[in-house]
N, C-alpha and C. Protein backbone atom coordinates (compact mmCIF):
# COMPACT_ATOMS: atom_id res chain seq x y z
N UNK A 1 93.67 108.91 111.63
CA UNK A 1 95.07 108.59 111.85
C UNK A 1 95.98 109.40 110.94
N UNK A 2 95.36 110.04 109.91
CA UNK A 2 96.42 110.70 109.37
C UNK A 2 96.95 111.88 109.45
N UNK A 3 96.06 112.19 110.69
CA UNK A 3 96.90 113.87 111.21
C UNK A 3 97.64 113.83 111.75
N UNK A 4 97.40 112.32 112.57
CA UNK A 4 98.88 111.98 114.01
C UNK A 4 99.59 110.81 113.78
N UNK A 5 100.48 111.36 112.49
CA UNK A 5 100.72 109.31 112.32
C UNK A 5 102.26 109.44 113.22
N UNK A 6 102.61 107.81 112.96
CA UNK A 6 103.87 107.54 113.89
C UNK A 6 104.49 106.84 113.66
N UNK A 7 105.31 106.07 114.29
CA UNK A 7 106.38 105.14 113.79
C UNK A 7 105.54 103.85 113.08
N UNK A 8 104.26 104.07 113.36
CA UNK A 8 103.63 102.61 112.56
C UNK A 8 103.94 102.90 111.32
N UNK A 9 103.27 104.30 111.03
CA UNK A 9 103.81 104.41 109.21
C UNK A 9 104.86 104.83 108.80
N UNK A 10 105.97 105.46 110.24
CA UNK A 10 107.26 105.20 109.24
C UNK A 10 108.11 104.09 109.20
N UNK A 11 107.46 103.11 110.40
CA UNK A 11 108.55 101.75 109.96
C UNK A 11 107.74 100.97 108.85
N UNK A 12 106.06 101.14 109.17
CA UNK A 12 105.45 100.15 107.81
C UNK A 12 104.81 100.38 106.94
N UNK A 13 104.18 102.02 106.64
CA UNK A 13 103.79 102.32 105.67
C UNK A 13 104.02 102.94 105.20
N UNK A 14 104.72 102.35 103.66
CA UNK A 14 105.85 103.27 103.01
C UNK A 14 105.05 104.19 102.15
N UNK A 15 103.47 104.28 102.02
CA UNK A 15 102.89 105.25 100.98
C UNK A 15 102.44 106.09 101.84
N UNK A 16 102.02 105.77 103.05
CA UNK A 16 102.09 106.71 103.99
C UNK A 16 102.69 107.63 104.35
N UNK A 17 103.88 107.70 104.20
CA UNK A 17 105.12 108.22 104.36
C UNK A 17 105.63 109.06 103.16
N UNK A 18 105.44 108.63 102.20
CA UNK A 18 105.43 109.45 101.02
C UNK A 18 104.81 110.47 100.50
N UNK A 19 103.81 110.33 101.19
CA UNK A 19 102.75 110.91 101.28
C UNK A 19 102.81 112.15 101.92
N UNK A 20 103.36 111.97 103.26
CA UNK A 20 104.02 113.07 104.31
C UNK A 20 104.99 113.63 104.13
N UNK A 21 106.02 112.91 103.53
CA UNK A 21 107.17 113.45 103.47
C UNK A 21 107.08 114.40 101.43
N UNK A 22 106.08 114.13 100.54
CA UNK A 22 105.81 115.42 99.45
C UNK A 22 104.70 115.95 99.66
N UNK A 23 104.51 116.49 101.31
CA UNK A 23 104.04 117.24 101.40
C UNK A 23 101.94 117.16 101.53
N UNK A 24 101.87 116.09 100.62
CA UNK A 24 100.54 115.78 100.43
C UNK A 24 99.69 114.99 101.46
N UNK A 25 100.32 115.52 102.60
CA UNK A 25 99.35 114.73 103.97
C UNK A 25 98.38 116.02 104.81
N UNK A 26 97.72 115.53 105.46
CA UNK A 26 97.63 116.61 106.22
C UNK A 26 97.73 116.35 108.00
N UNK A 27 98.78 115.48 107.92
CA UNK A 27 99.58 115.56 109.01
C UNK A 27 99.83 116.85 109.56
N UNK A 28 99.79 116.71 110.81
CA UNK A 28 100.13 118.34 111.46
C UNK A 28 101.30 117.85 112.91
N UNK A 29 101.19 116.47 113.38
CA UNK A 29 101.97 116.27 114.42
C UNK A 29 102.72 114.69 113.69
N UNK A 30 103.71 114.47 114.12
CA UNK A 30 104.48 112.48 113.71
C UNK A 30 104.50 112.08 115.47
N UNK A 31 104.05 111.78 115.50
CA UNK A 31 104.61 111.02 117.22
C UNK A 31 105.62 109.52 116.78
N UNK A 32 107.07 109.27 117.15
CA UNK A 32 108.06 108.69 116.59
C UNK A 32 107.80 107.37 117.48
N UNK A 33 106.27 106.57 118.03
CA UNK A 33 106.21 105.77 118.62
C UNK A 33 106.32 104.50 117.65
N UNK A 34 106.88 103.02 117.92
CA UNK A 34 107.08 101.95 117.48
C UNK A 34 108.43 101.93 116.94
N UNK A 35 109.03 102.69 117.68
CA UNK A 35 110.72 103.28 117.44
C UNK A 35 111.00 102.93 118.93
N UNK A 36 112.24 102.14 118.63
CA UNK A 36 112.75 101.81 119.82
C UNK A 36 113.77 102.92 120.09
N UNK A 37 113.93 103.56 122.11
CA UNK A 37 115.32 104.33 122.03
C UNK A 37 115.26 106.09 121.28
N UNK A 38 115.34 106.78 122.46
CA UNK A 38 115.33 108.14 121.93
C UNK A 38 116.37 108.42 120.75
N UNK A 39 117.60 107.62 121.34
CA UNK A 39 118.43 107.87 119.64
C UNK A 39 117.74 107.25 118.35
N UNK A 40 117.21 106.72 118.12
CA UNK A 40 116.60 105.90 117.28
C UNK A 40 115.50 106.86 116.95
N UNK A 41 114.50 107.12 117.63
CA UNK A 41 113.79 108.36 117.19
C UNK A 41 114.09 109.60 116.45
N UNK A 42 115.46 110.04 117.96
CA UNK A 42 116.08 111.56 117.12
C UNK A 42 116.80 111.24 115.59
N UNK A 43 117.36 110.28 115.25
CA UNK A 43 117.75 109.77 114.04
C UNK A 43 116.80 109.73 113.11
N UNK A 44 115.92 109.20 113.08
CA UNK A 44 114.57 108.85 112.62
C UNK A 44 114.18 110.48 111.95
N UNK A 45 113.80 111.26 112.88
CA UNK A 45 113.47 112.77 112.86
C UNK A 45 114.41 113.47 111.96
N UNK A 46 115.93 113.66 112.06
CA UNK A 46 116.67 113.78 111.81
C UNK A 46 116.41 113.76 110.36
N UNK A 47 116.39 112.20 109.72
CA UNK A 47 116.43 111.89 108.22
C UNK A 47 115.25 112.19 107.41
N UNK A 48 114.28 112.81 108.58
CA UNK A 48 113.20 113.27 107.85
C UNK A 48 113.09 114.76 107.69
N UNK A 49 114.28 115.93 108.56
CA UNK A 49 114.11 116.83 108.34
C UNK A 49 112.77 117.66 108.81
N UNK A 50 112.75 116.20 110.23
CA UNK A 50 111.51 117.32 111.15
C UNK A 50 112.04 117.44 112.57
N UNK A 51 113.60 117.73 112.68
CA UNK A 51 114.31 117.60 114.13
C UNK A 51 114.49 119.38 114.18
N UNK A 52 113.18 120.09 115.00
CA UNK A 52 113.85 121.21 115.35
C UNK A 52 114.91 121.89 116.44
N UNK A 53 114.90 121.36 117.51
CA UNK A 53 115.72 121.36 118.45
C UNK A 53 117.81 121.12 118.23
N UNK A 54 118.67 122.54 118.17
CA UNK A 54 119.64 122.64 117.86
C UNK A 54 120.42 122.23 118.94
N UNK A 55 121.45 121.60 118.64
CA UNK A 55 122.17 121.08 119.83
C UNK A 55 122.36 121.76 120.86
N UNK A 56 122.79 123.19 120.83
CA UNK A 56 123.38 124.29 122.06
C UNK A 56 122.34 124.74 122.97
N UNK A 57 120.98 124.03 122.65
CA UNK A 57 120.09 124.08 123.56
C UNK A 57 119.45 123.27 124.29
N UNK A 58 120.01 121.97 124.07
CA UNK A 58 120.02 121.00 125.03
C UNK A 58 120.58 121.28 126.07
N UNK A 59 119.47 120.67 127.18
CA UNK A 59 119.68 120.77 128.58
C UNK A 59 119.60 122.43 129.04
N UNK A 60 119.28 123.88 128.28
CA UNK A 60 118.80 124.97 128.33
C UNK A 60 117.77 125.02 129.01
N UNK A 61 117.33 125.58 129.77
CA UNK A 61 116.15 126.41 130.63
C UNK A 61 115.51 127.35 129.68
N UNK A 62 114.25 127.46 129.83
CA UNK A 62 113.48 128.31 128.69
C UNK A 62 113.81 129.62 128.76
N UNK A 63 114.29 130.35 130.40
CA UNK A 63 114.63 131.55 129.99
C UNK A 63 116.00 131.64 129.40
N UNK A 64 117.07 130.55 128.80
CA UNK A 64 118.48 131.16 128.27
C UNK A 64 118.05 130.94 126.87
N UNK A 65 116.63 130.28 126.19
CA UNK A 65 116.40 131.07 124.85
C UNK A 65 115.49 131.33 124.10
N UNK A 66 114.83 132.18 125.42
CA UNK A 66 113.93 133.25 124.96
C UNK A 66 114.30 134.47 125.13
N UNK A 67 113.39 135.55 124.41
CA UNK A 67 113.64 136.94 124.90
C UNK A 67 113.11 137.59 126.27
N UNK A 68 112.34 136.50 127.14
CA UNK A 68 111.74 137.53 127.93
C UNK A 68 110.16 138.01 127.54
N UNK A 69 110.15 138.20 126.56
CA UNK A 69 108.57 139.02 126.20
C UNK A 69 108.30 138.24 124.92
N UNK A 70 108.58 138.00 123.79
CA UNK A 70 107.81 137.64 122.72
C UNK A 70 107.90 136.13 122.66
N UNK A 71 108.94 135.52 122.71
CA UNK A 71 109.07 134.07 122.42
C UNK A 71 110.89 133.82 122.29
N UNK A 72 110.83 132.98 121.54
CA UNK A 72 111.95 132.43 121.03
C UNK A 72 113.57 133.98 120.15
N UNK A 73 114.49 133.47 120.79
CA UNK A 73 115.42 134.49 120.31
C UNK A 73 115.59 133.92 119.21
N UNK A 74 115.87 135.41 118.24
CA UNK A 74 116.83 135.31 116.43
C UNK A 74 115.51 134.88 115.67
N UNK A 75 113.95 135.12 116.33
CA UNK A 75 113.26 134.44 115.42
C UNK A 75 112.90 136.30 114.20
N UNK A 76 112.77 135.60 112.68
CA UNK A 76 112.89 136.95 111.90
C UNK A 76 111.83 137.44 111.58
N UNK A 77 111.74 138.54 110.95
CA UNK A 77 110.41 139.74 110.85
C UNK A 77 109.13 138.20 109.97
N UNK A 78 109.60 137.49 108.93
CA UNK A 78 109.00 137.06 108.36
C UNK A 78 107.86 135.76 109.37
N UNK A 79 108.34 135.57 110.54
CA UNK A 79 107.86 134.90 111.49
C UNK A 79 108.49 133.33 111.14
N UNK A 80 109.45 133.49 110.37
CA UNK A 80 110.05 131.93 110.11
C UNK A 80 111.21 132.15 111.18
N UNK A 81 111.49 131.21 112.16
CA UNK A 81 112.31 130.33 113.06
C UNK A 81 113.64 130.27 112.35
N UNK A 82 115.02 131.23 112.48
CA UNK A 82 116.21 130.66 111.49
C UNK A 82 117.24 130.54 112.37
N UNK A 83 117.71 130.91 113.71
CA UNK A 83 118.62 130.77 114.42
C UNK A 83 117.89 130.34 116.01
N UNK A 84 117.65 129.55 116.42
CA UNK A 84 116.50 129.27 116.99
C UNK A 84 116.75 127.70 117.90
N UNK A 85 116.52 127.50 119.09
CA UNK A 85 116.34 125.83 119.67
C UNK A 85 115.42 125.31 119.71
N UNK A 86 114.43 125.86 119.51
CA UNK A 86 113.27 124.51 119.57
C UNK A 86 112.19 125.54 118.69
């Protein structure tokens, strides 16, 4: 459970969570289930600073932001994601 944790440990386990959030988990996915309400989730995400999706690409089609051939537009030489929707 601790690669895929979820709203169980962020509504009830607060060492759990601490855990994830300095880094010292080896979480790789959060699924935001036992969260009521997509706003409640995206909020949730949000305060944790794992919401990648930028507003101006809501409701976007994959080809208005991608390039066509590699992936994602504005992504930089270093392969880090800085101007970017999802």
């Amino acid at each position: 459970m601790e690669e895929f944790p979820g709203g169980l440990q962020f509504h009830r386990k607060k060492e759990s969570m601490k855990k994830i959030m300095s880094g010292d988990s080896n979480a790789y996915i959060f699924h935001m289930s036992w969260t009521t309400n997509k706003d409640n989730k995206l909020k949730f995400f949000e305060q944790m600073g794992e919401w990648y999706l930028n507003k101006q690409c809501i409701g976007k089609e994959a080809h208005e932001i991608t390039d066509g051939n590699s992936g994602i537009l504005d992504s930089n030489v270093d392969g880090v994601l800085t101007k970017h929707c999802c």
